[in-house]
Protein backbone atom coordinates (compact mmCIF):
# COMPACT_ATOMS: atom_id res chain seq x y z
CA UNK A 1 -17.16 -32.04 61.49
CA UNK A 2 -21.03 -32.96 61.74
CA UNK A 3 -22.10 -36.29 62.11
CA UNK A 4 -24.50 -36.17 59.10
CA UNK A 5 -21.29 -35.22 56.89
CA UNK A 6 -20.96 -37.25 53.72
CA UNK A 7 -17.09 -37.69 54.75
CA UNK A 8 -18.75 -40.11 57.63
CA UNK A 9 -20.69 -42.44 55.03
CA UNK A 10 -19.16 -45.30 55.36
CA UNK A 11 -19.03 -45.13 59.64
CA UNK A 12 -23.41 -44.50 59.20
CA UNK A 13 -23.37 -47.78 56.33
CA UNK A 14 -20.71 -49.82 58.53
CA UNK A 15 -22.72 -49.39 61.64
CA UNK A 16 -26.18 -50.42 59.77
CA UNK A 17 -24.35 -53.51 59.02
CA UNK A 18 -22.82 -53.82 55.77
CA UNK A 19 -20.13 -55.80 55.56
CA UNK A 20 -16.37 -54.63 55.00
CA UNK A 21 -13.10 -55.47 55.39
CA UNK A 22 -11.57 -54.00 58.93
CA UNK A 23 -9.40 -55.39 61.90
CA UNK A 24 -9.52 -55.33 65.50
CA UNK A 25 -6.14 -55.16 67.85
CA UNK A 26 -6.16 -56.42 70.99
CA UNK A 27 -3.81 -55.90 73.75
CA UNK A 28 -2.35 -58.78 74.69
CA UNK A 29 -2.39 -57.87 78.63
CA UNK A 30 -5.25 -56.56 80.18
CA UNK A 31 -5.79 -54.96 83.96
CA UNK A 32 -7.56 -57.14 85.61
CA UNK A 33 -8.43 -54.74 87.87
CA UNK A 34 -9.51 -51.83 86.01
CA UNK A 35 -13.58 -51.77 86.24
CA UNK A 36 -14.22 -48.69 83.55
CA UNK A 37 -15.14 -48.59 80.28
CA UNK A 38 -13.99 -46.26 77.34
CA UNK A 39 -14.83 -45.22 74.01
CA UNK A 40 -12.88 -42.98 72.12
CA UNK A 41 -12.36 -41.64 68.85
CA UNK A 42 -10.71 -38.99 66.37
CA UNK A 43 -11.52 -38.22 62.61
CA UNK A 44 -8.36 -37.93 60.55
CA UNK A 45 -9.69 -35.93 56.94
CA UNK A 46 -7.89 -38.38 54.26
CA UNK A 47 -9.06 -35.51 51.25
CA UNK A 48 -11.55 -32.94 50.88
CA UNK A 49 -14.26 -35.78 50.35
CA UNK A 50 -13.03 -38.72 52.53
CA UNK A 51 -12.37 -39.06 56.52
CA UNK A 52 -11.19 -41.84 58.92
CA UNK A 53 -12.16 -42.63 61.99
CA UNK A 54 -9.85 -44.16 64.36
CA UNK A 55 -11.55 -45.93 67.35
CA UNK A 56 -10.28 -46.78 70.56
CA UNK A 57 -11.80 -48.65 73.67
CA UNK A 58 -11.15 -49.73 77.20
CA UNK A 59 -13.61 -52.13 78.09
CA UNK A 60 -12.81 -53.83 82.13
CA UNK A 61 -9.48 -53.53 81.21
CA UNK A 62 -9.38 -54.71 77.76
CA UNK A 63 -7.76 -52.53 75.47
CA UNK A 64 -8.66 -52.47 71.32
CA UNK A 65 -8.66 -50.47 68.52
CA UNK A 66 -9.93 -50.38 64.89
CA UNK A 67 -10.20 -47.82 62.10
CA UNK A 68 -12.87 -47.39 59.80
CA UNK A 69 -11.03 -46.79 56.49
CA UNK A 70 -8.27 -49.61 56.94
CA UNK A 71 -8.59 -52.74 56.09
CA UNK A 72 -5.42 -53.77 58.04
CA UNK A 73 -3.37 -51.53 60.73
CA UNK A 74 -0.16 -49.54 60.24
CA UNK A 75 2.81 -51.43 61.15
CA UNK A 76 2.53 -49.84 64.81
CA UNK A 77 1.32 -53.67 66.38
CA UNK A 78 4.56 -54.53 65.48
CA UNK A 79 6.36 -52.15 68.15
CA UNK A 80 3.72 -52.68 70.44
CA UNK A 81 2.94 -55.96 72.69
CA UNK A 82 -0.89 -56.06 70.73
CA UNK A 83 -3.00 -58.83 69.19
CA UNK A 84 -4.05 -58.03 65.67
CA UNK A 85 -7.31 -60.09 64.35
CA UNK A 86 -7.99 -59.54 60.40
CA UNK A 87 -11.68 -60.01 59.07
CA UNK A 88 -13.39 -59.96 55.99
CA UNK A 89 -16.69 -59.04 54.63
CA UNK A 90 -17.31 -62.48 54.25
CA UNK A 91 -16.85 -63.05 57.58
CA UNK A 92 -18.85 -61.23 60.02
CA UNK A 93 -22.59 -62.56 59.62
CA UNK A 94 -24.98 -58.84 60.32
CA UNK A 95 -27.96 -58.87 61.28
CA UNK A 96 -28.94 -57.59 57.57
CA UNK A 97 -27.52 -60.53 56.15
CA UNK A 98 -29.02 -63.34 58.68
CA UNK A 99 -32.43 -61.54 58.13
């Protein structure tokens, strides 16, 4: 898939700053010693218009995800020892908004 697909319109608007729905999970332990950092992703197709991007990153040891069609996770942070942190549109200020 290209990044300037249409399926990918709402990753482009979301990182510009407008405001959604969405969720972060946290795990709850981190490796104190781990000194990398991580970004990953993959791009499920939902339909032959839509996609989903699930992202995934290791920051110092620090391990979160978030997806960019959900507005909450699956019920896999229940299985899992994870942190899950719900947000609103209402919110997240962006820097659109503040301006």
């Amino acid at each position: 898939m290209r990044a300037n697909s249409p399926k990918l319109n709402h990753v482009r608007a979301a990182v510009l700053g407008e405001p959604r729905d969405g969720f972060i999970v946290i795990a709850r332990h981190a490796d104190p010693n781990n000194v990398s950092a991580s970004l990953t992703y993959q791009i499920f197709d939902q339909d032959q218009r839509t996609s989903r991007m699930l992202v995934v990153a290791n920051l110092y040891g620090i391990r979160m995800a978030t997806d960019s069609r959900l507005a909450r996770p699956l019920d896999l942070h229940r299985a899992l020892p994870l942190e899950l942190r719900c947000f609103r549109r209402d919110d997240v200020p962006t820097a659109q908004r503040s301006a």
